[in-house]
C-alpha atoms as a PDB file:
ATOM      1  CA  UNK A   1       0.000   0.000   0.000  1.00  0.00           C
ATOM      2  CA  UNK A   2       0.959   3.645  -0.446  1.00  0.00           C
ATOM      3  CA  UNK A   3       2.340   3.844   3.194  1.00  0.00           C
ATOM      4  CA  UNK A   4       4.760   0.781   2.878  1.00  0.00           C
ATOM      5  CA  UNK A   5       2.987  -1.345   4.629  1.00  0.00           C
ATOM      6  CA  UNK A   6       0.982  -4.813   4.257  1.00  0.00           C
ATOM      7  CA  UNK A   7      -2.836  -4.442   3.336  1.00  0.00           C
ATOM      8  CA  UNK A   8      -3.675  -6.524   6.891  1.00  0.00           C
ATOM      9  CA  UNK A   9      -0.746  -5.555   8.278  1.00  0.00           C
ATOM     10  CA  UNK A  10      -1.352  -1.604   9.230  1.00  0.00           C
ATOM     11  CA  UNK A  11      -1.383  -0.709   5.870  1.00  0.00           C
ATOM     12  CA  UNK A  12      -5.098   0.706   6.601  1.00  0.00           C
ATOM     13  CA  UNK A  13      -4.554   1.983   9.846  1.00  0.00           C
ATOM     14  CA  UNK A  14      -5.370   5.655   9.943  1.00  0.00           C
ATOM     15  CA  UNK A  15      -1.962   7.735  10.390  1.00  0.00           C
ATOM     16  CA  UNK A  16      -1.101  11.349  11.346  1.00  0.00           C
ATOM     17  CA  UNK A  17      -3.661  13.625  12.028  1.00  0.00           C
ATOM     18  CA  UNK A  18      -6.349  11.008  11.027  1.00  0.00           C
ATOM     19  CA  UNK A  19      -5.258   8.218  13.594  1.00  0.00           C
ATOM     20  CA  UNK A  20      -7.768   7.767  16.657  1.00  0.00           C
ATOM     21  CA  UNK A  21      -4.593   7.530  18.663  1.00  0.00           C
ATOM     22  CA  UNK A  22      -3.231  10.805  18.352  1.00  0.00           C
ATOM     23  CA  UNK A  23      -2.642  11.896  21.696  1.00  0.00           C
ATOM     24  CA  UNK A  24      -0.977  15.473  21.513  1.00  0.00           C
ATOM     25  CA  UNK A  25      -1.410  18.682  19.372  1.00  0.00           C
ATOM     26  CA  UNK A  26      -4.312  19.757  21.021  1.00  0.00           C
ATOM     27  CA  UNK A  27      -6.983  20.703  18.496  1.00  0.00           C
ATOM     28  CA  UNK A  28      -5.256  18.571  15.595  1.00  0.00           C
ATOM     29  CA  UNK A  29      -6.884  15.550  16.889  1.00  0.00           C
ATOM     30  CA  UNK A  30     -10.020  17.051  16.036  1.00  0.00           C
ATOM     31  CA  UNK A  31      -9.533  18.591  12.857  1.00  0.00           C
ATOM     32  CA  UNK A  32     -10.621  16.961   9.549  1.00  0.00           C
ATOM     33  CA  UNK A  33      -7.891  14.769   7.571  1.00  0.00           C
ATOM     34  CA  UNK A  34      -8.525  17.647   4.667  1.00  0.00           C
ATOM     35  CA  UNK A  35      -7.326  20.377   7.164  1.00  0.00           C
ATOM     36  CA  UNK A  36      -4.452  18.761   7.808  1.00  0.00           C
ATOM     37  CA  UNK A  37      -2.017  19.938   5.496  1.00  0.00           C
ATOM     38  CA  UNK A  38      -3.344  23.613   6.324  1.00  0.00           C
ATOM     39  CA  UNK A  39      -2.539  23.326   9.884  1.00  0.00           C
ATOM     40  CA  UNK A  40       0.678  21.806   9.647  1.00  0.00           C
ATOM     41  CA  UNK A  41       1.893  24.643   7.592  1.00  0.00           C
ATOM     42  CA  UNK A  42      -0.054  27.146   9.674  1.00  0.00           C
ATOM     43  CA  UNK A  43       2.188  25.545  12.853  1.00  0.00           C
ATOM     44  CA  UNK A  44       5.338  25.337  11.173  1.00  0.00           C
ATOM     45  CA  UNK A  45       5.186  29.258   9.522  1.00  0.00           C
ATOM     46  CA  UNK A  46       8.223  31.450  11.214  1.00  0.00           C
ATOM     47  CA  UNK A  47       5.612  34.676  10.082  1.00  0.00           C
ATOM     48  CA  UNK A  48       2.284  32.936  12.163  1.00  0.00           C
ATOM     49  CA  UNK A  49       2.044  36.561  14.023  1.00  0.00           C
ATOM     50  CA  UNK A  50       2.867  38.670  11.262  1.00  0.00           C
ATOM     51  CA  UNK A  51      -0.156  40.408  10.416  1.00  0.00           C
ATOM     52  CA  UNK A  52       1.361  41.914   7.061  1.00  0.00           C
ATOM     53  CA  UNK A  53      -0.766  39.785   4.725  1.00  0.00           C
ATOM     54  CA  UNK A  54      -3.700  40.729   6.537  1.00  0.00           C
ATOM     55  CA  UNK A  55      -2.971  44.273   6.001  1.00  0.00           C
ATOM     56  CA  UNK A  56      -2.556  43.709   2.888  1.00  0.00           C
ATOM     57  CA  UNK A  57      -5.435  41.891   2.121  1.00  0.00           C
ATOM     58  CA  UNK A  58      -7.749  44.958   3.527  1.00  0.00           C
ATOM     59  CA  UNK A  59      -5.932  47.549   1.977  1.00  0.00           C
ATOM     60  CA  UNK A  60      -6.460  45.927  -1.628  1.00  0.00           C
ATOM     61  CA  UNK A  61     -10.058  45.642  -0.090  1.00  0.00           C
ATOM     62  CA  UNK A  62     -10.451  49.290   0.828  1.00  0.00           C
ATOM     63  CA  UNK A  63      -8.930  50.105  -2.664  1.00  0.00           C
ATOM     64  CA  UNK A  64     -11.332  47.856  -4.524  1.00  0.00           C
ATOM     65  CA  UNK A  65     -14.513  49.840  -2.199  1.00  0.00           C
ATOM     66  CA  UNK A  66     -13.302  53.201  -3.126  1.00  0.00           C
ATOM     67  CA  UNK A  67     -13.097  51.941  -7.050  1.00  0.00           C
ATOM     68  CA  UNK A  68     -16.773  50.701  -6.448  1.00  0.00           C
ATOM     69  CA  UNK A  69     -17.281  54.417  -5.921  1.00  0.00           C
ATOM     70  CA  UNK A  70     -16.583  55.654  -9.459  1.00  0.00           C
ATOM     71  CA  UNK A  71     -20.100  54.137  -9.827  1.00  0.00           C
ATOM     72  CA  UNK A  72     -21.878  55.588  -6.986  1.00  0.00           C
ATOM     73  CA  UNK A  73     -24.345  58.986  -7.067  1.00  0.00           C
ATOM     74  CA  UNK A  74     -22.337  59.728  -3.366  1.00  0.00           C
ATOM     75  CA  UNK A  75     -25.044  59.748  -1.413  1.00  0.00           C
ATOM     76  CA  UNK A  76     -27.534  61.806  -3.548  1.00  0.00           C
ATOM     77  CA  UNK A  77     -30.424  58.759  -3.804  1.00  0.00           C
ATOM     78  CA  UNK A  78     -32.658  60.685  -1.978  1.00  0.00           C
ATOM     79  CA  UNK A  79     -32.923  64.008  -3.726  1.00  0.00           C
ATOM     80  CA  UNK A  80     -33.362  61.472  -6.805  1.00  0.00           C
ATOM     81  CA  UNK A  81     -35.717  60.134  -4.858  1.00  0.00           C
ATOM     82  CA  UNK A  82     -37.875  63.131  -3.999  1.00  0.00           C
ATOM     83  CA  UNK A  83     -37.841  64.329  -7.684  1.00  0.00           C
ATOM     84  CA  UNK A  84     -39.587  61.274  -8.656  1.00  0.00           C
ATOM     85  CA  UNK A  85     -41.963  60.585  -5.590  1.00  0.00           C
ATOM     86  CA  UNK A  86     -43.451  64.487  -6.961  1.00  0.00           C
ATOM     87  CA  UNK A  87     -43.406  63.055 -10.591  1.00  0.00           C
ATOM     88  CA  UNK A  88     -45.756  59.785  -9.099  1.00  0.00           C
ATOM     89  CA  UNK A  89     -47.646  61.982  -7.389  1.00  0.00           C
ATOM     90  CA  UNK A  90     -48.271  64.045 -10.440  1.00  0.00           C
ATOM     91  CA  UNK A  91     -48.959  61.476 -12.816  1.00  0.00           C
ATOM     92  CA  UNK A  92     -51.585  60.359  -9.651  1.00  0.00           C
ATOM     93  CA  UNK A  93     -53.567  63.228  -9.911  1.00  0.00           C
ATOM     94  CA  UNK A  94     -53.610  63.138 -13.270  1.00  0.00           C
ATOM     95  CA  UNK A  95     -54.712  59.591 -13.335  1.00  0.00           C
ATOM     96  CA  UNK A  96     -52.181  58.583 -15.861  1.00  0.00           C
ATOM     97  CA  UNK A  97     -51.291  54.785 -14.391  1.00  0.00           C
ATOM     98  CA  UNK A  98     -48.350  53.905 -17.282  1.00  0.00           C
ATOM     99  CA  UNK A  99     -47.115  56.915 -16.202  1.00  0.00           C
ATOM    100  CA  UNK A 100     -47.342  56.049 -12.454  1.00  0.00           C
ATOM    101  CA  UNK A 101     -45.933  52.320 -13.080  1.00  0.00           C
ATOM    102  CA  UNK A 102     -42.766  53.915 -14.525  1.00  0.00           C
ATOM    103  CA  UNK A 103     -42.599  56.633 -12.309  1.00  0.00           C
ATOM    104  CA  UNK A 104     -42.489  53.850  -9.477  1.00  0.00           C
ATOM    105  CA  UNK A 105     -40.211  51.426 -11.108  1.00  0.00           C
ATOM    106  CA  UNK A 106     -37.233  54.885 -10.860  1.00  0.00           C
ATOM    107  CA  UNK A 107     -38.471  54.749  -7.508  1.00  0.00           C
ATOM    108  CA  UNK A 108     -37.378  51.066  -6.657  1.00  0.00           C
ATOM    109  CA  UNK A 109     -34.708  51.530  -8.582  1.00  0.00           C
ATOM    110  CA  UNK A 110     -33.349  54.620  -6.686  1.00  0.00           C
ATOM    111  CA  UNK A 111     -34.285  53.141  -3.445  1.00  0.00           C
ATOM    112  CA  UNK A 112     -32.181  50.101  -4.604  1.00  0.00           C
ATOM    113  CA  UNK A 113     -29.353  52.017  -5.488  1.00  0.00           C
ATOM    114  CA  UNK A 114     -29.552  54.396  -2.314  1.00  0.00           C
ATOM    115  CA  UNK A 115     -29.311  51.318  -0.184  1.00  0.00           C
ATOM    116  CA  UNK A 116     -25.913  49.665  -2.181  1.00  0.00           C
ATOM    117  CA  UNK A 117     -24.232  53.380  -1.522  1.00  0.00           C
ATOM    118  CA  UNK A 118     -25.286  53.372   2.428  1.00  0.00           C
ATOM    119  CA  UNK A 119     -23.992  49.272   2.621  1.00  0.00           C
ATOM    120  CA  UNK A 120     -20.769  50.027   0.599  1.00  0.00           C
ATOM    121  CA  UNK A 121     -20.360  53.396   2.648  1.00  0.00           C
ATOM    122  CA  UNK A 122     -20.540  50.997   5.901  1.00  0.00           C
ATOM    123  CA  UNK A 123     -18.105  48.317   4.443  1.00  0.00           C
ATOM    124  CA  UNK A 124     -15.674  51.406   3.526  1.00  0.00           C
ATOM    125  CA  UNK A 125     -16.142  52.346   7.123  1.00  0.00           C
ATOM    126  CA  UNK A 126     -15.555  49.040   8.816  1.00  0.00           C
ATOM    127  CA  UNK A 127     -12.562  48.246   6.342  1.00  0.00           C
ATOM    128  CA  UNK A 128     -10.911  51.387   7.516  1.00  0.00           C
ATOM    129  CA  UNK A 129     -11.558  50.021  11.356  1.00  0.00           C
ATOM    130  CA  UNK A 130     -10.000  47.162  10.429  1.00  0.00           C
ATOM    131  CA  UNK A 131      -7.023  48.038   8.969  1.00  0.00           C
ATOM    132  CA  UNK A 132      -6.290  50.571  11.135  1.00  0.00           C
ATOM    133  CA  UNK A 133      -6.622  47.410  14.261  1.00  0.00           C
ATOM    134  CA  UNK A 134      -4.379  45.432  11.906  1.00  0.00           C
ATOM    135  CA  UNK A 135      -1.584  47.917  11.390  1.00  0.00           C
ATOM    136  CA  UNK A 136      -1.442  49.067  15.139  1.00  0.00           C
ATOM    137  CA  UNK A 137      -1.414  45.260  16.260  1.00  0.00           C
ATOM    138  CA  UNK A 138       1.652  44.763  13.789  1.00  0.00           C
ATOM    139  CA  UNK A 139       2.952  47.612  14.918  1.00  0.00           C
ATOM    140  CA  UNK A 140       2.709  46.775  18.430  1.00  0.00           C
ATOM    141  CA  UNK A 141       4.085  43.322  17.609  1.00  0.00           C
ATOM    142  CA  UNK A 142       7.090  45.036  15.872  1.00  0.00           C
ATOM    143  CA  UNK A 143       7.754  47.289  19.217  1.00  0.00           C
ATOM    144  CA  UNK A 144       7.690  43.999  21.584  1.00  0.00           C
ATOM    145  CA  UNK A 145       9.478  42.153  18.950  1.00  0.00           C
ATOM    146  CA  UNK A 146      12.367  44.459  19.125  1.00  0.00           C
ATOM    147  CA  UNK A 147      12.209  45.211  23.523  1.00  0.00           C
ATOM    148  CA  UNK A 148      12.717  41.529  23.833  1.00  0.00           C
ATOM    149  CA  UNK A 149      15.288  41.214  20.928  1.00  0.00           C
ATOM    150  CA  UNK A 150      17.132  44.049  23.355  1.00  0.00           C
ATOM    151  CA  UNK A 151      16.277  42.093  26.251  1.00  0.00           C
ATOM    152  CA  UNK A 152      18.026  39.359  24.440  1.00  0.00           C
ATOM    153  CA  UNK A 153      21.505  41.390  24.066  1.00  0.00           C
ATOM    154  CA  UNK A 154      21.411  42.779  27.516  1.00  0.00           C
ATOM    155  CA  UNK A 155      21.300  39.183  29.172  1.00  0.00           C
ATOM    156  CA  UNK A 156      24.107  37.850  26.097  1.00  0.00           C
ATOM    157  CA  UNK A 157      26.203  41.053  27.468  1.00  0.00           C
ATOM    158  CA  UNK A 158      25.128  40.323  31.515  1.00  0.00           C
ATOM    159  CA  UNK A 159      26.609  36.917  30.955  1.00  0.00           C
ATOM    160  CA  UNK A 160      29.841  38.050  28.969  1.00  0.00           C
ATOM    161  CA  UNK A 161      30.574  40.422  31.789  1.00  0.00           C
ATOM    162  CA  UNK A 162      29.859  37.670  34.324  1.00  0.00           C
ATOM    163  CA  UNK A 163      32.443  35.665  32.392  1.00  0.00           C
ATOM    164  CA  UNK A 164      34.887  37.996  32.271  1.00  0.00           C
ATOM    165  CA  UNK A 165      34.854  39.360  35.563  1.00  0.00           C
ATOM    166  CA  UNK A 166      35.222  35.818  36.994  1.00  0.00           C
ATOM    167  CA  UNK A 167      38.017  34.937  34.640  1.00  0.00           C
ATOM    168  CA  UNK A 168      39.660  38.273  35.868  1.00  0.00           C
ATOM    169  CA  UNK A 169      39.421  37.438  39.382  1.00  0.00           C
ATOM    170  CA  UNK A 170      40.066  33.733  39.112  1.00  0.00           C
ATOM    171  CA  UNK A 171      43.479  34.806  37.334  1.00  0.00           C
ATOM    172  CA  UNK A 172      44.674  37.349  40.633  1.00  0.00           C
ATOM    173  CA  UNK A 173      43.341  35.904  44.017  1.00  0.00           C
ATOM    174  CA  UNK A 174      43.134  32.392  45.311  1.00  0.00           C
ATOM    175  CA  UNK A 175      39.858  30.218  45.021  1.00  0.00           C
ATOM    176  CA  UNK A 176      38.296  31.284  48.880  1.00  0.00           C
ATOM    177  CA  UNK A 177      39.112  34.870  48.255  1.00  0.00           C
ATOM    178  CA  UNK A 178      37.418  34.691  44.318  1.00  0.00           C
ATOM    179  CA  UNK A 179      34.587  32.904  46.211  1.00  0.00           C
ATOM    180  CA  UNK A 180      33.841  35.646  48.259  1.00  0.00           C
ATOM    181  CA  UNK A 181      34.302  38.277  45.613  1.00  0.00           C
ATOM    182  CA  UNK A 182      32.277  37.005  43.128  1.00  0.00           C
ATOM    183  CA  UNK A 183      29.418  36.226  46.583  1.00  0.00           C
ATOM    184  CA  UNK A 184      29.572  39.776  46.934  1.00  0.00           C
ATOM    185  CA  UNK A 185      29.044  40.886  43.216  1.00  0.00           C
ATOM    186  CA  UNK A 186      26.408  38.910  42.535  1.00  0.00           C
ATOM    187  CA  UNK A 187      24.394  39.829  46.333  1.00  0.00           C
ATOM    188  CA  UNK A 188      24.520  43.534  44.516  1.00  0.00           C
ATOM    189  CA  UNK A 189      23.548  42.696  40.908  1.00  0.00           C
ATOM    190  CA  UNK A 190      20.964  40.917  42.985  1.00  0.00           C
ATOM    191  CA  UNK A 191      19.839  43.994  44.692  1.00  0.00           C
ATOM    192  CA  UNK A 192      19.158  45.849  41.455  1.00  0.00           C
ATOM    193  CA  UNK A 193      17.583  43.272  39.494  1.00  0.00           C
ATOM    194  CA  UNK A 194      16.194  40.267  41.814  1.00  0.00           C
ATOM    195  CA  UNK A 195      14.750  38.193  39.341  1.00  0.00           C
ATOM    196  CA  UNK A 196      17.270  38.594  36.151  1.00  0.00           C
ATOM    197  CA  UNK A 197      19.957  37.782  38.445  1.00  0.00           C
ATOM    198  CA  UNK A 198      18.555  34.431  40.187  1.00  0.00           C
ATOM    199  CA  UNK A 199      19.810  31.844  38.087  1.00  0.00           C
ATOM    200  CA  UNK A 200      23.174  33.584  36.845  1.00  0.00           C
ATOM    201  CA  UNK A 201      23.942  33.676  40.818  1.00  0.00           C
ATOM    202  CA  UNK A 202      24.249  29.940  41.505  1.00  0.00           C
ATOM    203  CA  UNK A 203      26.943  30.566  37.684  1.00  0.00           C
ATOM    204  CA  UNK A 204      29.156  32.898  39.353  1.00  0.00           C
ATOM    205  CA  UNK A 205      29.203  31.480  42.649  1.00  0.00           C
ATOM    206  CA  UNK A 206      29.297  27.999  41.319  1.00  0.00           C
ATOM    207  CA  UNK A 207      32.089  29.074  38.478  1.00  0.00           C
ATOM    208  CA  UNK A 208      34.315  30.179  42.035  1.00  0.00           C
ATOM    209  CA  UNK A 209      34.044  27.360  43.781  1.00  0.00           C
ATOM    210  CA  UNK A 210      35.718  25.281  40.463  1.00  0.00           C
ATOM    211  CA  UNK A 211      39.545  24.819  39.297  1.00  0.00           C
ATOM    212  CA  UNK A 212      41.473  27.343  37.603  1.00  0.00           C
END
């Protein structure tokens, strides 16, 4: 069979996503076998929070509304749409019914076209909401990105200092007096920053207490 395997030998046992067995990837197990492939590459995507497609995607949208436009009387159905109610109500009094079956027919028509203007004016409207929530929640994903890519190089040069000052004081005093240095520099780091300085605490002390 396609999967290697014997015909009554697991060769129709359900696999991946599909297996009853599936015990992990929370809502995979769920999912339909044709949704599989989706999700997989929806997991594995490096760009999952990027919202840049999205904002694409609505901008081209708001474009393609404000095209729509070219076509539109801007909002001027219902002055359209009194000139012809008085044109019914003429042709009423002057009992000419052809007259009032057309004259009611522009009316519909109007009334048709006054309502696509007032939905595309709300779609315009919410398309603009949206892509104003999209860009500001890239944008905000941007600004954390880069505070935690800085958080990043301030613990990479934390630990290269730590490194160095131990080497330097490994290098000039003995191991009990580079124990008690290092105690001492690391109960101050501690002071100023408790919690980024708990684990690299048991490094320094620990890295005094080895051989030079």
């Amino acid at each position: 069979m396609p999967n290697g395997r014997c015909r009554i030998h697991g060769g129709k046992s359900l696999g991946g996503l599909a297996s009853p067995l599936l015990k992990h990837a929370r809502y995979s197990k769920s999912l339909p076998v044709r949704l599989a492939g989706p999700y997989l590459v929806a997991r594995n995507d490096p760009d999952l929070h990027s919202l840049a497609d999205e904002i694409g995607v609505a901008q081209a949208r708001l474009e393609e509304l404000f095209g729509r436009l070219e076509t539109s009387d801007l909002g001027h159905a219902w002055i359209s749409l009194a000139a012809t109610w008085r044109l019914f109500a003429k042709h009423r009094s002057a009992g000419d019914v052809p007259a009032m079956t057309d004259a009611l027919a522009d009316f519909e028509a109007i009334v048709q076209r006054g309502q696509q203007d007032y939905l595309l004016w709300q779609d315009i409207g919410g398309t603009i909401k949206l892509l104003s929530t999209l860009r500001l929640s890239e944008h905000r994903r941007l600004v954390d990105l880069q505070v935690m890519m800085s958080a990043l190089d301030a613990e990479k040069l934390f630990s290269g200092t730590q490194m160095i000052v131990r080497e330097a004081v490994l290098a000039h005093v003995d191991i009990s007096t580079a124990r008690q240095i290092l105690t001492r520099i690391q109960t101050e780091l501690t002071r100023l920053d408790p919690e980024q300085n708990r684990m690299a605490r048991a490094r320094v002390v620990g890295a005094g207490t080895g051989s030079r």
